[in-house]
Protein backbone atom coordinates (compact mmCIF):
# COMPACT_ATOMS: atom_id res chain seq x y z
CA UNK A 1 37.88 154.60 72.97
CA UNK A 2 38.67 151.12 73.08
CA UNK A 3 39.75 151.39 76.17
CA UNK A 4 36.73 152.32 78.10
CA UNK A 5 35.09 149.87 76.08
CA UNK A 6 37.45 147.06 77.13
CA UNK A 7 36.86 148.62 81.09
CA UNK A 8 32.93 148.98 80.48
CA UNK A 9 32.33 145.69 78.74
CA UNK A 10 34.98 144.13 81.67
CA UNK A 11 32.48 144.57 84.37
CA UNK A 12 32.01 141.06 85.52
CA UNK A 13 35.93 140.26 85.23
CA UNK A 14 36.11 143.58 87.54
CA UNK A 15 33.32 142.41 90.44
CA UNK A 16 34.71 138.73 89.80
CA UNK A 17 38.69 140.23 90.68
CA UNK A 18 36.91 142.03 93.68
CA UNK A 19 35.31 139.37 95.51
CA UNK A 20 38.51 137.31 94.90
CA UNK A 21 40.52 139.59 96.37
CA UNK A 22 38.58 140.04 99.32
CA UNK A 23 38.00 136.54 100.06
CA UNK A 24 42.38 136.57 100.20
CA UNK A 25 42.26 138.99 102.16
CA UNK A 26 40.03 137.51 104.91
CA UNK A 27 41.79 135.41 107.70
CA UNK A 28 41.80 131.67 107.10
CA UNK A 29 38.59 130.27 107.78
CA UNK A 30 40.27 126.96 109.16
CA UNK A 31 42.34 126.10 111.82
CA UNK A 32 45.28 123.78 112.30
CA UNK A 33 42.20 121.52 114.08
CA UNK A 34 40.19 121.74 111.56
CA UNK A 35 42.76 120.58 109.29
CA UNK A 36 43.31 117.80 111.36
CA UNK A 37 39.95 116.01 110.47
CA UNK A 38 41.22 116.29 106.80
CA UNK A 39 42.88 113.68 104.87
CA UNK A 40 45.29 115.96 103.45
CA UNK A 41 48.69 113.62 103.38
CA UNK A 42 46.94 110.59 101.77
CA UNK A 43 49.42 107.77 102.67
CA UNK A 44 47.40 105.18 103.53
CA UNK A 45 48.96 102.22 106.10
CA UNK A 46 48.42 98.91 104.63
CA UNK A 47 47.32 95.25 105.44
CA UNK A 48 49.00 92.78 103.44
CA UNK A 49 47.48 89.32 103.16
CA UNK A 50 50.21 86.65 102.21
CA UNK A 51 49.27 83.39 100.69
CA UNK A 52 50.50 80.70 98.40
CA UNK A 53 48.03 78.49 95.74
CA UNK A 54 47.16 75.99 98.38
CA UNK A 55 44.70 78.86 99.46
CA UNK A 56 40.95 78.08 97.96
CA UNK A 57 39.52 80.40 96.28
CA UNK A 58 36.27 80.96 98.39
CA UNK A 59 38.58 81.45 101.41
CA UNK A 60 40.21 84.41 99.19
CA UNK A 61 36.91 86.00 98.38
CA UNK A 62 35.80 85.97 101.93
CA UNK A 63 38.82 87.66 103.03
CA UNK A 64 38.11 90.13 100.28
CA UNK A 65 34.27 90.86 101.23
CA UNK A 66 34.81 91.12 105.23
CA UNK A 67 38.18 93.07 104.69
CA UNK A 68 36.76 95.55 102.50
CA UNK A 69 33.32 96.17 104.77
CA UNK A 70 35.74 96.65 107.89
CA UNK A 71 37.94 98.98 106.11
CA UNK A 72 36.02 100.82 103.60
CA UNK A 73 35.55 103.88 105.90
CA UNK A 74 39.37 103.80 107.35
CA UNK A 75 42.79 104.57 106.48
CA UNK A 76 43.86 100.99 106.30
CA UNK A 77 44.17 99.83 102.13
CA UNK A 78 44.22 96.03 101.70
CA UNK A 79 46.80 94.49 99.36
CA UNK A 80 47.17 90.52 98.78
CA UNK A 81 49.78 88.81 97.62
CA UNK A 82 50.64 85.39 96.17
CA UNK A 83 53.68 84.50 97.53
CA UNK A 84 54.60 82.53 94.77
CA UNK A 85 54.57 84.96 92.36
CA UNK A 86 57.63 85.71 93.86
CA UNK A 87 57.71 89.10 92.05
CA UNK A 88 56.25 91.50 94.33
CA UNK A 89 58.32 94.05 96.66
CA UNK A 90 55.90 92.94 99.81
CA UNK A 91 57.37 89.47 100.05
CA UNK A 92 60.60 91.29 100.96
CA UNK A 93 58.21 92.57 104.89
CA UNK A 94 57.89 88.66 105.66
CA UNK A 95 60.57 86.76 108.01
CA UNK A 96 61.88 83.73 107.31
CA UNK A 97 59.63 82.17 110.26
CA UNK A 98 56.70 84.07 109.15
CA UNK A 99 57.29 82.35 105.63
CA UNK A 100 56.42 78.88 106.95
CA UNK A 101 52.52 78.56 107.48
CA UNK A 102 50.35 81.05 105.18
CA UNK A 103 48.12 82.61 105.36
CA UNK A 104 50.07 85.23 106.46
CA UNK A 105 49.24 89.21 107.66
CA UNK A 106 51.60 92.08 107.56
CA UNK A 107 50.77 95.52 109.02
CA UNK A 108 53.01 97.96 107.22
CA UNK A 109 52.87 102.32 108.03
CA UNK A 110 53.25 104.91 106.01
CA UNK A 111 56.91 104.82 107.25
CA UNK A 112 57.73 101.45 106.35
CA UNK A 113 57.46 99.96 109.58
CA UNK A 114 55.90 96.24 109.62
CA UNK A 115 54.39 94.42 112.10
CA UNK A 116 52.93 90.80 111.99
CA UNK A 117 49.08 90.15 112.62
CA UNK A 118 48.28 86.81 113.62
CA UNK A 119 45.16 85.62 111.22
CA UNK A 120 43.22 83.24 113.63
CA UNK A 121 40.93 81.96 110.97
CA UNK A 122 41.49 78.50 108.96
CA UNK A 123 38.28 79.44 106.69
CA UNK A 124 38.46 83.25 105.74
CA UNK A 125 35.22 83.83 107.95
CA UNK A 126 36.79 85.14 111.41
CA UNK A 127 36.51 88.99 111.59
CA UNK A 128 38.02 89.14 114.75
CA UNK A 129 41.95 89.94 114.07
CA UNK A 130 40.61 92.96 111.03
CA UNK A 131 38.56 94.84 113.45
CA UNK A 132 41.69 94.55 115.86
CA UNK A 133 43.30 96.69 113.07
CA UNK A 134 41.20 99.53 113.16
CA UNK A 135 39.62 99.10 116.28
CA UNK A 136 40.43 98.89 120.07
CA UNK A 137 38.95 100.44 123.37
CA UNK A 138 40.72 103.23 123.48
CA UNK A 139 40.53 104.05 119.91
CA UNK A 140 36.43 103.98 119.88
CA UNK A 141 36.63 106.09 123.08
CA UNK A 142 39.28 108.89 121.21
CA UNK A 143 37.30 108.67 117.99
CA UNK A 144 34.18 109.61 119.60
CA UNK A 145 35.54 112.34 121.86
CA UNK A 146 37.49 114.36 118.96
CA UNK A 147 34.31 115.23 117.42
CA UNK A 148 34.06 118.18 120.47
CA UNK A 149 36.94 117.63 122.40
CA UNK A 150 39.48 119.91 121.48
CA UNK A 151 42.50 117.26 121.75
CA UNK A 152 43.24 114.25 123.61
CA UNK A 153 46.13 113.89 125.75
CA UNK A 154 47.28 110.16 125.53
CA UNK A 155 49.21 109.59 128.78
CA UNK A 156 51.16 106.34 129.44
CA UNK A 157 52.27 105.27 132.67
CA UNK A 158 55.89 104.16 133.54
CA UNK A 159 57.49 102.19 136.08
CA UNK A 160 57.02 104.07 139.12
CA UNK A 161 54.21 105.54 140.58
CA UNK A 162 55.37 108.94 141.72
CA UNK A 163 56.94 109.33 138.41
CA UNK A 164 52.84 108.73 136.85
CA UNK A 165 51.46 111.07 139.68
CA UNK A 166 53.95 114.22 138.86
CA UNK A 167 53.55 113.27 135.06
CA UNK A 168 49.26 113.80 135.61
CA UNK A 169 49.63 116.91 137.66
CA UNK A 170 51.44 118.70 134.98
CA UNK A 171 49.54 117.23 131.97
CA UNK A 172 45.99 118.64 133.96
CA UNK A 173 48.05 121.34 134.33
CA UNK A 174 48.47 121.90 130.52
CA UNK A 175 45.33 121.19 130.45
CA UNK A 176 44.42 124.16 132.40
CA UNK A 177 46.18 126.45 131.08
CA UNK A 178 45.43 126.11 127.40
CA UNK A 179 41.65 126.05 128.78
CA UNK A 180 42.30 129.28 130.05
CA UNK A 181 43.14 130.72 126.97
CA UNK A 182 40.85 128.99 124.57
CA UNK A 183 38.37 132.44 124.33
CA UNK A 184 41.40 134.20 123.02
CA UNK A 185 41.69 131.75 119.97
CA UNK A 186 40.62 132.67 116.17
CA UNK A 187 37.98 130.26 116.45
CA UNK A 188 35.72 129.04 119.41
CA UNK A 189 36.14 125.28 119.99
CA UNK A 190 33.32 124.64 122.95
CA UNK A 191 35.21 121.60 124.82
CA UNK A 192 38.90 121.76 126.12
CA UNK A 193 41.44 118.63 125.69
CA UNK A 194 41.07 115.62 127.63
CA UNK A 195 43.20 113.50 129.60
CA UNK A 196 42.92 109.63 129.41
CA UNK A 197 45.50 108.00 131.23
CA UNK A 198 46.62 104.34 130.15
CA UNK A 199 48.18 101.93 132.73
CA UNK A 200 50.60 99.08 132.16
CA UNK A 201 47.78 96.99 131.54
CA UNK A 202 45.62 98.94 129.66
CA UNK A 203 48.93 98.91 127.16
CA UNK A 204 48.89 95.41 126.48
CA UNK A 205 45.65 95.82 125.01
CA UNK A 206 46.35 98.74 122.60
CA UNK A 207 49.53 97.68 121.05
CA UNK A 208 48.41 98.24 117.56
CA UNK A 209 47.62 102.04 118.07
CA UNK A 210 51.09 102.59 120.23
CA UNK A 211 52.86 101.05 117.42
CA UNK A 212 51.36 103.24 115.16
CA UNK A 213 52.62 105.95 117.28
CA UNK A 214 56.01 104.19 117.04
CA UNK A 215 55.83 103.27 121.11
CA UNK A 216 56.71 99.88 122.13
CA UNK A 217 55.17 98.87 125.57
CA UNK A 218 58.27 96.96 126.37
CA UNK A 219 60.80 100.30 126.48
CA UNK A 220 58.39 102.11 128.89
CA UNK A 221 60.41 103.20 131.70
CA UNK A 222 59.00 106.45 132.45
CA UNK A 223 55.80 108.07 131.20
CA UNK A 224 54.78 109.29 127.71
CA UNK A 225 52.40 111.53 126.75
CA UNK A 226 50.85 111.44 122.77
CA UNK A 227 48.35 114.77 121.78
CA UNK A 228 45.99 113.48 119.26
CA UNK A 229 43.55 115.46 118.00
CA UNK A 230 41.18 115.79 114.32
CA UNK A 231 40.82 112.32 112.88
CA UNK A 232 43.16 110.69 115.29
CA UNK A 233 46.44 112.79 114.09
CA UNK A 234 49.27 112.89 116.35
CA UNK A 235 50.86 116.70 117.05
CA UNK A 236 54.42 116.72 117.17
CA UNK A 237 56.16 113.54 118.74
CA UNK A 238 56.13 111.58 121.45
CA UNK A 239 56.68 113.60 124.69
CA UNK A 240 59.23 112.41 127.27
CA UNK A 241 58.84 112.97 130.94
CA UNK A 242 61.24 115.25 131.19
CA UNK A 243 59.46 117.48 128.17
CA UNK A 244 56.00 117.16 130.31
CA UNK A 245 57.99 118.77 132.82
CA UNK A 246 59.02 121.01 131.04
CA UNK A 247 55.16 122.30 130.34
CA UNK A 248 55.89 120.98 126.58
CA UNK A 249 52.31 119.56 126.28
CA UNK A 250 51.19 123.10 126.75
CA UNK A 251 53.41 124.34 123.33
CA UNK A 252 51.84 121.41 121.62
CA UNK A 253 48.24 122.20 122.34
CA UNK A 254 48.77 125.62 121.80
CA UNK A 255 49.44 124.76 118.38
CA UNK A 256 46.21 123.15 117.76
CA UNK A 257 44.10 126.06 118.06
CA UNK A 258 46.29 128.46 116.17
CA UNK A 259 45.05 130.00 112.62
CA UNK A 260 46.37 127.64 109.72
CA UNK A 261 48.11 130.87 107.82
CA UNK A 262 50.04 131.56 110.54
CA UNK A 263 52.98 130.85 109.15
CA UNK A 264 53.60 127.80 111.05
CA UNK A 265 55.68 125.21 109.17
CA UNK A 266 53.36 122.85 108.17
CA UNK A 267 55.42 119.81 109.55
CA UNK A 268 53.09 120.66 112.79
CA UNK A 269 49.91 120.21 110.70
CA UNK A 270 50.68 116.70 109.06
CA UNK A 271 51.38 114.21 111.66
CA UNK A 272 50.49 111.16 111.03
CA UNK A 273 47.05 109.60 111.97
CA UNK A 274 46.52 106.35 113.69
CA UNK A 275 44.50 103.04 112.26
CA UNK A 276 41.51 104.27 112.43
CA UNK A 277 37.67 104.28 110.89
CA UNK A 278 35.48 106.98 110.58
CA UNK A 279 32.34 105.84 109.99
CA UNK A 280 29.54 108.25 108.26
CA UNK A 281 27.81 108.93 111.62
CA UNK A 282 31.19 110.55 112.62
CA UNK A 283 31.19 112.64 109.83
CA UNK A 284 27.60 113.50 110.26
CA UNK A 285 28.55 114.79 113.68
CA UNK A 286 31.74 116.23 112.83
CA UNK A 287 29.65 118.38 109.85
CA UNK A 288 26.99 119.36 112.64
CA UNK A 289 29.95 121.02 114.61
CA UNK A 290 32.14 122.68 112.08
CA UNK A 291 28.95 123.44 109.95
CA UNK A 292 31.69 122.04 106.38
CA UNK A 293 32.52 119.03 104.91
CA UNK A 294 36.24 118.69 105.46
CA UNK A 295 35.90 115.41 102.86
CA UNK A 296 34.46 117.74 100.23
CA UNK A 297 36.75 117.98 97.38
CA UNK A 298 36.81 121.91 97.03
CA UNK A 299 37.19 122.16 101.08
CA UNK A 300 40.44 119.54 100.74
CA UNK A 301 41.46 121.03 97.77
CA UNK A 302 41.83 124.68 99.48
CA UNK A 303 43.03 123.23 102.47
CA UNK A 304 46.17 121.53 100.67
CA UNK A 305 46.87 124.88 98.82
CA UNK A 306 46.90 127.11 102.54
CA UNK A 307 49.35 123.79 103.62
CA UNK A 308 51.52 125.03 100.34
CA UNK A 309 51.13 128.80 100.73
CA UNK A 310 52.71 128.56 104.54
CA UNK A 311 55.02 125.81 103.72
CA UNK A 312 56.83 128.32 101.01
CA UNK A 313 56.37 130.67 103.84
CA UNK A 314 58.17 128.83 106.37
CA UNK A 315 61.01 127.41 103.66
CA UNK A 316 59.69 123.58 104.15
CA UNK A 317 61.57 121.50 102.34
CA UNK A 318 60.39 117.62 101.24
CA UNK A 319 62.31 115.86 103.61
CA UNK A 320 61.81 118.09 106.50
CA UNK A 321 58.00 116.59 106.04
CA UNK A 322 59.34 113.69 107.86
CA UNK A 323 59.90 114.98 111.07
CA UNK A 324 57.25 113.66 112.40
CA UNK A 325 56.98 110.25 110.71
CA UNK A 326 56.40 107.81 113.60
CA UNK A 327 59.62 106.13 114.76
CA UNK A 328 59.88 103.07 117.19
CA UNK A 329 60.41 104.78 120.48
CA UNK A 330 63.37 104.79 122.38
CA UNK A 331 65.45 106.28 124.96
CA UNK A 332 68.04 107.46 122.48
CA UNK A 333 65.08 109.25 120.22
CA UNK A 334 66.34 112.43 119.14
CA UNK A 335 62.66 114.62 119.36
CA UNK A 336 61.97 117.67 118.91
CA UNK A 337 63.63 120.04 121.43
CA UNK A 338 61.41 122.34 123.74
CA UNK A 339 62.87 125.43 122.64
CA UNK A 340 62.12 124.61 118.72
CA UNK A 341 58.53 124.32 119.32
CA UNK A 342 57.06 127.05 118.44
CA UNK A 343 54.89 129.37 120.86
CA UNK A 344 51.73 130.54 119.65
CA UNK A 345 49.87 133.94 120.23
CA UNK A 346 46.40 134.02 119.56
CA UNK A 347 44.88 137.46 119.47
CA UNK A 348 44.33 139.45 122.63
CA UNK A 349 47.20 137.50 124.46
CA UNK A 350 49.91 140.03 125.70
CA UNK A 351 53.11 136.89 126.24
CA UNK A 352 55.38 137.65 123.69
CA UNK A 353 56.18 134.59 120.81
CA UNK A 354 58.82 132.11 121.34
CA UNK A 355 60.75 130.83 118.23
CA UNK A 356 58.81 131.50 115.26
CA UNK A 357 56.07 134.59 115.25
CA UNK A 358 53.05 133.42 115.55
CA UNK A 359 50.58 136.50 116.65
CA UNK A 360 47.69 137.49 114.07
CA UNK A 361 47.32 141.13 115.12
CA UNK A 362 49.99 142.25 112.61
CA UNK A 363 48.73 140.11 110.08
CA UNK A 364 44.93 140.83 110.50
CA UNK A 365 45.81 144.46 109.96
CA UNK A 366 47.94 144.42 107.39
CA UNK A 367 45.32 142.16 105.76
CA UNK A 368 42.40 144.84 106.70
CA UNK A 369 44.51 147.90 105.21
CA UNK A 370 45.04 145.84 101.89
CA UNK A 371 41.86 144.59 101.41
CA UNK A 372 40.41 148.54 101.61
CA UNK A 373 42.66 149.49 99.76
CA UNK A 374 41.87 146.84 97.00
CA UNK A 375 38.16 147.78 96.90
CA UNK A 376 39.13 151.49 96.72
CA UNK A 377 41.33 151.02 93.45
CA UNK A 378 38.63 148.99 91.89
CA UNK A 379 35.89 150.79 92.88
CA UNK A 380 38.46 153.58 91.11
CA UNK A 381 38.56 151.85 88.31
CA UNK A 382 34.85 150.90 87.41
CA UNK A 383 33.45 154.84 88.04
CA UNK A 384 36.59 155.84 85.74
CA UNK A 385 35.49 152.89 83.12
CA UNK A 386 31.51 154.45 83.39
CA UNK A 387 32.52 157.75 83.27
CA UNK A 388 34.40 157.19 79.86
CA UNK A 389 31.56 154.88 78.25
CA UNK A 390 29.07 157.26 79.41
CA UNK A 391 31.31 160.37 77.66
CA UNK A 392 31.94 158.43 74.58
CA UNK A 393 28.27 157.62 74.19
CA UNK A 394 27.37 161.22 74.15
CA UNK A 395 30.25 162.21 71.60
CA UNK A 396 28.46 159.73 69.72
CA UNK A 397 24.83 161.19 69.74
């Protein structure tokens, strides 16, 4: 009778097995949104701060205090560097003409692309040229708005104006559309994406966050449009005019929305995330709305393990992770193609997938059938274990 005692004394192991399995067996609680306000890939960009010893010391420590208030809540890491150590990798991001007057600043992405930040200060005590980092019209305006908006579509004018007008009929148009079919999602997001338009001058002032999206203002011929959504992460890549013709903003946006064990390659959940902060009010509000801390370890921690679940699901190798790693724009780009984006269908939509399958009805029944059946056989198991203890006991009397 060891057995039954094994299954009797068991019990909790037995409940413990049956909760877990339900919980498995339940759709994903988060949604490729959702996942966006995470800080799942953790690749920081970074500020380096050149200088040589004929920097004082109190000018160093200033630089250290203001730096780290301005970007303790961001995903900007300081790193300074004494150029005459001569020993450290960095040196090798500074030009010869950069080399000449220190101190010296050097933005660099997660990609290894640099660019050169002017440090207006003599002293260590001007501000000004950090919070540029971090911080720019547009950027407060985006940060702000993700909280409900479902996305924002970034929209950059080109050269001619008929070009910009046809480009903004057919982003609304996206707009529309995914709007439309917003009820039929997994989960209700209350506000639909947004359209902010920038012009040619508008541009010049936002030159750190299109560089981050690896747009230079000068190559602008026609327009762009860039879907942001989450904590300022960028879905797919930069969209051409012709793709916005081709009603690829809609694809993207779709995406958003969609259930994050969908078996979507998870190359479309990790773009990269512009300069940004996120101060503690934002995550106040953010928590009001999604009623979870996406910061809290377990909730990151669960998160990253659905990302590796549907990357073994969709055969993701390393390198195809960057895909999407911001590149400097140009008109020889090779982006993703509109027919490799992948077409999501969100329960209760009767369009058929595109590319890879996407729909949750399957799924959701297949996951309905095994979680019954799961509480069946251990529901089984535990009378059959009581039964037995409850037989042995009376042999026993």
């Amino acid at each position: 009778m060891n057995f039954a005692n094994s299954i009797y004394t068991s019990r909790p192991l037995v409940f413990t097995l049956l909760i877990v399995m339900a919980l498995l067996s339940l759709n994903c609680r988060f949604n490729i949104r959702e996942i966006g306000f995470a800080e799942i890939s953790p690749d920081p960009y970074i500020f380096y701060y050149f200088h040589d010893n004929n920097l004082a010391e109190n000018h160093l420590e200033v630089f250290r205090k203001n730096a780290g208030k301005i970007f303790n809540y961001s995903n900007v890491k300081i790193k300074v560097v004494n150029v005459a150590s001569g020993n450290d990798p960095a040196i090798n991001y500074l030009s010869n003409a950069e080399s000449q007057r220190y101190p010296v600043g050097i933005m660099v992405s997660p990609d290894g692309r640099s660019l050169p930040i002017p440090i207006t200060d003599s002293n260590g005590k001007s501000i000004a040229y950090l919070k540029s980092i971090i911080d720019s019209p547009v950027r407060s305006v985006i940060k702000n708005k993700l909280i409900n908006k479902y996305a924002i579509v970034l929209l950059l004018e080109g050269e001619k104006a008929i070009e910009n007008h046809h480009a903004k009929k057919m982003a609304e148009k996206a707009v529309d559309e995914l709007e439309k079919i917003m009820p039929l999602m997994p989960k209700q997001i209350h506000e639909g994406p947004e359209l902010i338009t920038l012009t040619r001058e508008e541009m010049e002032k936002e030159k750190m966050l299109l560089w981050s999206l690896g747009v230079k203002v000068s190559q602008i011929r026609q327009p762009l449009a860039i879907i942001l959504y989450g904590r300022g992460r960028m879905m797919g890549d930069v969209v051409e005019y012709e793709q916005i013709q081709d009603n690829v903003l809609f694809k993207l946006l779709n995406i958003i929305g969609a259930d994050c064990e969908c078996g979507i390659d998870r190359k479309w959940m990790l773009g990269k995330l512009i300069p940004l902060s996120w101060e503690p009010r934002l995550r106040e509000e953010l928590f009001k709305q999604l009623e979870f801390d996406v910061d809290n370890p377990a909730i990151l921690a669960e998160m990253s393990q659905i990302i590796s679940i549907e990357s073994g699901k969709a055969g993701t190798r390393a390198s195809d992770l960057e895909l999407f790693q911001p590149k400097e724009y140009s008109l020889t780009n090779d982006l993703v193609p509109s027919d490799q984006i992948p077409t999501v269908v969100h329960s209760g939509s009767e369009a058929d997938a595109v590319g890879e399958d996407l729909g949750y009805d399957k799924r959701l029944v297949n996951r309905s059938i095994y979680i019954i059946l799961s509480v069946c056989l251990l529901v089984v198991i535990a009378v059959i274990g009581i039964f037995i203890k409850k037989k042995y006991s009376s042999d026993n009397i």
